[in-house]
C-alpha atoms as a PDB file:
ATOM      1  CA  UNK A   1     140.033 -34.548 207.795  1.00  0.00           C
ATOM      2  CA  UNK A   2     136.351 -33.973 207.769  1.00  0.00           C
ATOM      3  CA  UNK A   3     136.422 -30.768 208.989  1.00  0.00           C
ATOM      4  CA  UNK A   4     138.555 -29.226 206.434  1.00  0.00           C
ATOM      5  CA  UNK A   5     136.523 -29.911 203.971  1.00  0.00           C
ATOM      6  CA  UNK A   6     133.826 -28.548 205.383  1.00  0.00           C
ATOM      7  CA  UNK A   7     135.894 -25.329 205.241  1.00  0.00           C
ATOM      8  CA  UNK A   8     136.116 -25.414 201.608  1.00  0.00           C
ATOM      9  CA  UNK A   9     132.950 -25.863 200.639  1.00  0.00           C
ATOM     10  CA  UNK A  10     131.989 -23.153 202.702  1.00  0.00           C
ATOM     11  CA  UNK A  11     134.387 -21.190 200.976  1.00  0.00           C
ATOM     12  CA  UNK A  12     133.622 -22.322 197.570  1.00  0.00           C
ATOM     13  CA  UNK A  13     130.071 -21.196 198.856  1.00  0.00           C
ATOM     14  CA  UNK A  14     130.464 -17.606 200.114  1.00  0.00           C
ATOM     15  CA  UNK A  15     132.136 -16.716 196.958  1.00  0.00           C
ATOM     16  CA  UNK A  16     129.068 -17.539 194.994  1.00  0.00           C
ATOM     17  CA  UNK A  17     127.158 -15.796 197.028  1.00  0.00           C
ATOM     18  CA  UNK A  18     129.076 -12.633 196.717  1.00  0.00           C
ATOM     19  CA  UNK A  19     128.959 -13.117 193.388  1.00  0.00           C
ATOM     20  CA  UNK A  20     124.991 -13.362 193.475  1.00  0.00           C
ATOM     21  CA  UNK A  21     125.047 -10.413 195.693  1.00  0.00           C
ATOM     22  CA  UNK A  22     127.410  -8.715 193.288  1.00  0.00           C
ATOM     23  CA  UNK A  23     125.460  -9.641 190.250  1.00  0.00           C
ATOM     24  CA  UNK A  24     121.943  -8.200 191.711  1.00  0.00           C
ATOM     25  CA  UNK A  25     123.718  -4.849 193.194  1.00  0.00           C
ATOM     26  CA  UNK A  26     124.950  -4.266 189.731  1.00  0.00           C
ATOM     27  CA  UNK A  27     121.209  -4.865 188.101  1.00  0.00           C
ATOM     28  CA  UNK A  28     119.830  -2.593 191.158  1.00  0.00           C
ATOM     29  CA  UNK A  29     121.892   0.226 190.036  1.00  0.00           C
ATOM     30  CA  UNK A  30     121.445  -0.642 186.756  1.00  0.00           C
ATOM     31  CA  UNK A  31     117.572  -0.456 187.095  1.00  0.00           C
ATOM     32  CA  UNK A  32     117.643   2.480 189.075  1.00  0.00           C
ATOM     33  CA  UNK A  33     120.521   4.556 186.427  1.00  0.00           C
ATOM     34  CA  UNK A  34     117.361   3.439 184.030  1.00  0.00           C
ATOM     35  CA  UNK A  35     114.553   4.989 186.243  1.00  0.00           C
ATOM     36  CA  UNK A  36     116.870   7.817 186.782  1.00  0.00           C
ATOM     37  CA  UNK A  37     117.656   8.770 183.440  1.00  0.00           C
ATOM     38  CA  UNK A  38     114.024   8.416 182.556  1.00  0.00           C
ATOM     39  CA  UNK A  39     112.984  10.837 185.205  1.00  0.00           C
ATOM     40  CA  UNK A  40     116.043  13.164 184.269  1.00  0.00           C
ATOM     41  CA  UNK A  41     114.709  12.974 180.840  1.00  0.00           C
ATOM     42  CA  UNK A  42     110.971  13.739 181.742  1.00  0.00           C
ATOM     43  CA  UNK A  43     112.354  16.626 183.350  1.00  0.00           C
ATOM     44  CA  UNK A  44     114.050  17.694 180.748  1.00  0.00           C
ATOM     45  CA  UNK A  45     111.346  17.512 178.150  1.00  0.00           C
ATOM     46  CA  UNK A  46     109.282  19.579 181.157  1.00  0.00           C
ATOM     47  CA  UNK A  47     112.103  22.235 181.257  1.00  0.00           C
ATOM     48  CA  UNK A  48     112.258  22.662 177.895  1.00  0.00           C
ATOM     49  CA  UNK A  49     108.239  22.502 177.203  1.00  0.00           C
ATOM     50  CA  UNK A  50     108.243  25.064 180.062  1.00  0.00           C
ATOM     51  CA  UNK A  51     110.837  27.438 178.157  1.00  0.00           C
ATOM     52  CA  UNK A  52     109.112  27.305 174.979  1.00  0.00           C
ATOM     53  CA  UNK A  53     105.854  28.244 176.561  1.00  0.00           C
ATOM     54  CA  UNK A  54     107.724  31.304 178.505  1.00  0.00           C
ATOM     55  CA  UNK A  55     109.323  32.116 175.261  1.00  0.00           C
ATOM     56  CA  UNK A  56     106.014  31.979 173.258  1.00  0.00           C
ATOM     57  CA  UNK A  57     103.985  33.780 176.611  1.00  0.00           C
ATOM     58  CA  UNK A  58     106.863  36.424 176.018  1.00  0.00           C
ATOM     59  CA  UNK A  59     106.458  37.228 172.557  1.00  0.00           C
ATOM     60  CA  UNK A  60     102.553  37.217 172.652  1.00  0.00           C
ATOM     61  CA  UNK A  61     102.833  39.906 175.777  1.00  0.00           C
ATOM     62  CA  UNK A  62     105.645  41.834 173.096  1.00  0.00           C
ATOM     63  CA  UNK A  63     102.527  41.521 170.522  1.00  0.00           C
ATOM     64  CA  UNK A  64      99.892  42.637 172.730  1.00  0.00           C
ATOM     65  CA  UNK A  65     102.477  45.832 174.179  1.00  0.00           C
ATOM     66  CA  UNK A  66     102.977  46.840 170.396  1.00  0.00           C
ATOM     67  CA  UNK A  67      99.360  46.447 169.829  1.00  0.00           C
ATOM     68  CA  UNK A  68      98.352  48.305 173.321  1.00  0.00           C
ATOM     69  CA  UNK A  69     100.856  51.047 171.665  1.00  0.00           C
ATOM     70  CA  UNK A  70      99.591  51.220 168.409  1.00  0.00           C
ATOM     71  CA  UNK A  71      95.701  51.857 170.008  1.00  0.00           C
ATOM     72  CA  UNK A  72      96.828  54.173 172.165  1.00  0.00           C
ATOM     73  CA  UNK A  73      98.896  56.256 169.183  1.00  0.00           C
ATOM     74  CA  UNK A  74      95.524  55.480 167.136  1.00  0.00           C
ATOM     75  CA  UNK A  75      93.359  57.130 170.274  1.00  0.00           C
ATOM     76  CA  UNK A  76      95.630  60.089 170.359  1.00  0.00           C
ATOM     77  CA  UNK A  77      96.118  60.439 166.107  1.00  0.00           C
ATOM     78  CA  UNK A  78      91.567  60.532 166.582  1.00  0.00           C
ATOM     79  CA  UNK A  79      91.471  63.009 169.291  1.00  0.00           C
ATOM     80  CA  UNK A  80      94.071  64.988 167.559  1.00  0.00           C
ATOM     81  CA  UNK A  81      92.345  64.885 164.710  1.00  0.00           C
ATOM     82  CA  UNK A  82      88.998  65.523 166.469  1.00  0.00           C
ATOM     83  CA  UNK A  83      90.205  68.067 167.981  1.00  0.00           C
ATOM     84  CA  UNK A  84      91.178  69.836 165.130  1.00  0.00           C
ATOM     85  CA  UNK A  85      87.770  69.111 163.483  1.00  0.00           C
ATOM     86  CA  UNK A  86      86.104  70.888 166.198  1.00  0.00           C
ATOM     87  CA  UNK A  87      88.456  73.825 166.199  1.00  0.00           C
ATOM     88  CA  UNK A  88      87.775  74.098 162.631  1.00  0.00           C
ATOM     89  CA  UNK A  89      84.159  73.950 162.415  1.00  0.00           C
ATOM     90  CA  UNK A  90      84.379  76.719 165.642  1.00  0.00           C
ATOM     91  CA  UNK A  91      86.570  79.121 163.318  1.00  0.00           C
ATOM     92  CA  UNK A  92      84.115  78.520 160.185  1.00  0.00           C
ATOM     93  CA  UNK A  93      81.289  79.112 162.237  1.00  0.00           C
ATOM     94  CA  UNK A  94      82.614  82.332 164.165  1.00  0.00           C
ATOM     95  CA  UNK A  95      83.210  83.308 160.737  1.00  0.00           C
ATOM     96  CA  UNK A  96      79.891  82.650 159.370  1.00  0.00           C
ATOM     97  CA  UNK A  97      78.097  84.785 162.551  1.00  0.00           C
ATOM     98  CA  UNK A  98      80.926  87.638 161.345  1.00  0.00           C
ATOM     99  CA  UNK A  99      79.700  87.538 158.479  1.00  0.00           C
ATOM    100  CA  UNK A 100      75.944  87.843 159.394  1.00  0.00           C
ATOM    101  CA  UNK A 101      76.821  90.264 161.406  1.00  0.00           C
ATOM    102  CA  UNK A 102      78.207  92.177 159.185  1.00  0.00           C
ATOM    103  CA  UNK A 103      75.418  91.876 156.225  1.00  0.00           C
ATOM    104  CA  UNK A 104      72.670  92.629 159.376  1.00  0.00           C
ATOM    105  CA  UNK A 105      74.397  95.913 159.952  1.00  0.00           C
ATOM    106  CA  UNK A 106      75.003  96.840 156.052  1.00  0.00           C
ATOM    107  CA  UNK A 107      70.919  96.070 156.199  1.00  0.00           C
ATOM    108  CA  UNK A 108      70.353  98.233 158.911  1.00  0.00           C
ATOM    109  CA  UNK A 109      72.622 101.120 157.481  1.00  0.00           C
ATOM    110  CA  UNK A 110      70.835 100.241 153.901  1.00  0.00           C
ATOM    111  CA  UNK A 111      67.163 100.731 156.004  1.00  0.00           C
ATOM    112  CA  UNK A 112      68.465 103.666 157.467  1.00  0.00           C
ATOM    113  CA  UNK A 113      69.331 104.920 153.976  1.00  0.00           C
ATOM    114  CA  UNK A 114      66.111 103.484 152.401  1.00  0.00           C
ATOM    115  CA  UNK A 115      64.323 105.756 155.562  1.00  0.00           C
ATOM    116  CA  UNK A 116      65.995 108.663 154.404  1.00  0.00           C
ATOM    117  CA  UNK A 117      65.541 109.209 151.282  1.00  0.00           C
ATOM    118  CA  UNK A 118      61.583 108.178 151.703  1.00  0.00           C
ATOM    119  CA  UNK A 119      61.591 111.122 153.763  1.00  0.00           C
ATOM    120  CA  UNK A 120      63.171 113.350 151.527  1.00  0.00           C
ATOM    121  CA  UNK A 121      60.282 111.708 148.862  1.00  0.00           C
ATOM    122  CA  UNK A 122      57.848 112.513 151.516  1.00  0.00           C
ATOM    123  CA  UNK A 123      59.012 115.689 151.916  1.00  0.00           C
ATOM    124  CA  UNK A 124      59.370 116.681 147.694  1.00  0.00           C
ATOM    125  CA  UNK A 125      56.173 114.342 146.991  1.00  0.00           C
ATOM    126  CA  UNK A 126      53.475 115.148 149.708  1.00  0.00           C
ATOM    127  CA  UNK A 127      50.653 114.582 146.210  1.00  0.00           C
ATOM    128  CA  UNK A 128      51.938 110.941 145.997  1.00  0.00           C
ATOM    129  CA  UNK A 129      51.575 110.160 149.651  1.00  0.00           C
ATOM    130  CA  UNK A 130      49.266 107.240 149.434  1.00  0.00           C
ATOM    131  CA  UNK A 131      51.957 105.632 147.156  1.00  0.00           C
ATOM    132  CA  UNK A 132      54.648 106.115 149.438  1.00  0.00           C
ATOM    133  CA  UNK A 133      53.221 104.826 152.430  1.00  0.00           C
ATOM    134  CA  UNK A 134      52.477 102.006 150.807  1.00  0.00           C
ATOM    135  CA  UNK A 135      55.936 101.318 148.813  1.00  0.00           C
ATOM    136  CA  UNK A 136      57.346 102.241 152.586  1.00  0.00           C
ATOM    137  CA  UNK A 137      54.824  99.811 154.752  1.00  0.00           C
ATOM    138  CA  UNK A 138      56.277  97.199 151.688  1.00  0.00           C
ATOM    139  CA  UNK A 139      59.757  97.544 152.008  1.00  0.00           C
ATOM    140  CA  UNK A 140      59.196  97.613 155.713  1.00  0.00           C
ATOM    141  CA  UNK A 141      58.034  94.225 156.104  1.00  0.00           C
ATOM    142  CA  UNK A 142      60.932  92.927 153.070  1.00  0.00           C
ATOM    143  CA  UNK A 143      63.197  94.261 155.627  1.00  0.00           C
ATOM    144  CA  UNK A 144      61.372  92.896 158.622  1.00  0.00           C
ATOM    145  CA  UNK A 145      61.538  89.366 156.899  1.00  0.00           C
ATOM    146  CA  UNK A 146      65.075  89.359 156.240  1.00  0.00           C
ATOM    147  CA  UNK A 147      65.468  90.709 158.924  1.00  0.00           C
ATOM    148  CA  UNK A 148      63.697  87.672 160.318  1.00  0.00           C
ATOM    149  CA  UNK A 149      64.916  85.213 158.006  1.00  0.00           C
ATOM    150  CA  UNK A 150      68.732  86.160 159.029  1.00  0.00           C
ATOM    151  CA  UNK A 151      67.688  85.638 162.635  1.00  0.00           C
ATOM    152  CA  UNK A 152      66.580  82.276 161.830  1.00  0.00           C
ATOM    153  CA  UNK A 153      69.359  81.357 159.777  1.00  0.00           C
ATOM    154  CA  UNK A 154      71.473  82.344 162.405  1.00  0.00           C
ATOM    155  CA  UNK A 155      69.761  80.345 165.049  1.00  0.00           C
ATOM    156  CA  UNK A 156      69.440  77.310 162.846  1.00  0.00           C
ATOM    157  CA  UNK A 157      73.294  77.664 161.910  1.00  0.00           C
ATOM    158  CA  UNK A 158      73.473  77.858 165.371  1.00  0.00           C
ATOM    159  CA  UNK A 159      71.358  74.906 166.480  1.00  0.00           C
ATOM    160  CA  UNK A 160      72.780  72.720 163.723  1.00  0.00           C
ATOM    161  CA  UNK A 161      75.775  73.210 165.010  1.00  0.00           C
ATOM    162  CA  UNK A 162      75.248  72.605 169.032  1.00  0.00           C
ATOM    163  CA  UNK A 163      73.503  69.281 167.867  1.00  0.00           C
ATOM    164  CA  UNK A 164      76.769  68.249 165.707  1.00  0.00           C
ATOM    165  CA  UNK A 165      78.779  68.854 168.645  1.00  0.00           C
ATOM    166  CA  UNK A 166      76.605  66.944 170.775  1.00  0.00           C
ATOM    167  CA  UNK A 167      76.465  64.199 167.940  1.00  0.00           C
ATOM    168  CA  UNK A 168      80.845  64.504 167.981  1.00  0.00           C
ATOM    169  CA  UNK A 169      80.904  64.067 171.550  1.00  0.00           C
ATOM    170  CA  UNK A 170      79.003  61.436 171.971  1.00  0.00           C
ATOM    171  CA  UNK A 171      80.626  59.648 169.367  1.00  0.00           C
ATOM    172  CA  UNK A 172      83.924  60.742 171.127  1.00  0.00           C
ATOM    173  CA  UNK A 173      83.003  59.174 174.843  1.00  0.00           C
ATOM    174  CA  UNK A 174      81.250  56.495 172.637  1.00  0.00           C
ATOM    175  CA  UNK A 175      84.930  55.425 171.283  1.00  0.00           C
ATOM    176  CA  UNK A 176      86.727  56.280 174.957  1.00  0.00           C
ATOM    177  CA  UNK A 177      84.409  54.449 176.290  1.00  0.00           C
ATOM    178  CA  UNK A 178      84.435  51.245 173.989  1.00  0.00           C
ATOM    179  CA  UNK A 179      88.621  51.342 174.216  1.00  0.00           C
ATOM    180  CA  UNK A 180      88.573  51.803 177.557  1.00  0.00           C
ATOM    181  CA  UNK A 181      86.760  48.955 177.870  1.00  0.00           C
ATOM    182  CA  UNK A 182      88.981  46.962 175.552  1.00  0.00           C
ATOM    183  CA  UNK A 183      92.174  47.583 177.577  1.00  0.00           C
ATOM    184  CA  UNK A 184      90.560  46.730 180.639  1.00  0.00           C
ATOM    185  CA  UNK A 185      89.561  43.087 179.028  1.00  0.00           C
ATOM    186  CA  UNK A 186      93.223  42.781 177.412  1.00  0.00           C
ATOM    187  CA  UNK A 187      94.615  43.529 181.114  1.00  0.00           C
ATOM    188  CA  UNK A 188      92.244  41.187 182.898  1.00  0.00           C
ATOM    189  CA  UNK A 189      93.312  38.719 179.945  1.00  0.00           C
ATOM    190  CA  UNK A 190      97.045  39.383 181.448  1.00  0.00           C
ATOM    191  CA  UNK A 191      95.548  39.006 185.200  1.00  0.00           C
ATOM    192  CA  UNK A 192      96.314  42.908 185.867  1.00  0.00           C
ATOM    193  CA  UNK A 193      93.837  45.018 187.210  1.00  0.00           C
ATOM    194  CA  UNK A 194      93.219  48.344 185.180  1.00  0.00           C
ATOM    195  CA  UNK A 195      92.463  50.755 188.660  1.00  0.00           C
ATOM    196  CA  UNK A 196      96.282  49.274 189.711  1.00  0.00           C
ATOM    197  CA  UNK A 197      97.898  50.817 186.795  1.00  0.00           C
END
């Protein structure tokens, strides 16, 4: 009789321990369907921290290309616009040597004139020829002084213009240079190289 109940307790024993067993399975998984769903939920506050900042890295690089467009419509709108100064100020100032040109050879036909009819003075007059020599020698140098004075204008005009066009130009490569330089800092900002493009 002894040894049967010896096989009950053991029996009465191994279901405990199953249940034990059981019992510390169930707070294993438990424990590790905790850790789990923590690290599922890390990674899904990652994911979605990671989407926001490619959303927000998008529309700053949609900024910066509507910006990069607007310069670059704002370059071409100057050098149009520059462009159209300079052809201007060309026209005005073939114009103004036309001009010149034209009053230097009404001058010359009005000294040829002037010539002329002292002649015909000289000629009708020869009593008065002291006076005429000297009213000619006067007007000569009047018309050798404007004739002067129109040279200089001219060469001034001239000059004053060559140095403005010089000043535009410099300005001009000033600006290309200085945007230029911007865009290249924008696309290192972006981790592009501006010689690659």
């Amino acid at each position: 009789m002894s040894p049967k109940k010896k096989t009950q307790k053991t029996t009465k024993k191994n279901p405990e321990k199953r249940e034990n067993d059981l019992e510390a399975k169930y707070r294993r998984s438990t424990l590790d369907i905790a850790i789990l769903q923590d690290h599922l939920a890390l990674q899904t506050e990652a994911v979605i921290k990671v989407q926001s900042d490619r959303a927000d890295l998008r529309r700053r690089m949609r900024d910066m290309e509507q910006k990069l467009q607007h310069e670059r419509q704002d370059h071409r709108d100057i050098n149009s616009d520059l462009s159209r100064q300079y052809k201007t100020m060309q026209t005005e100032l073939t114009n103004r040597v036309k001009r010149l040109e034209q009053e230097v050879s009404q001058l010359r036909e009005e000294h040829v004139l002037c010539q002329e009819e002292l002649r015909r003075e000289k000629r009708q007059r020869e009593q008065v020829e002291q006076e005429k020599n000297a009213t000619i020698a006067d007007l000569q140098h009047k018309l050798d002084n404007m004739e002067r004075d129109y040279e200089k204008i001219l060469l001034e005009t001239v000059d004053s213009m060559s140095s403005q066009l010089c000043v535009a130009r410099r300005g001009w490569q000033d600006k290309s240079t200085t945007l230029h330089q911007n865009y290249k800092e924008l696309l290192s900002e972006f981790g592009l190289n501006a010689l690659d493009i």
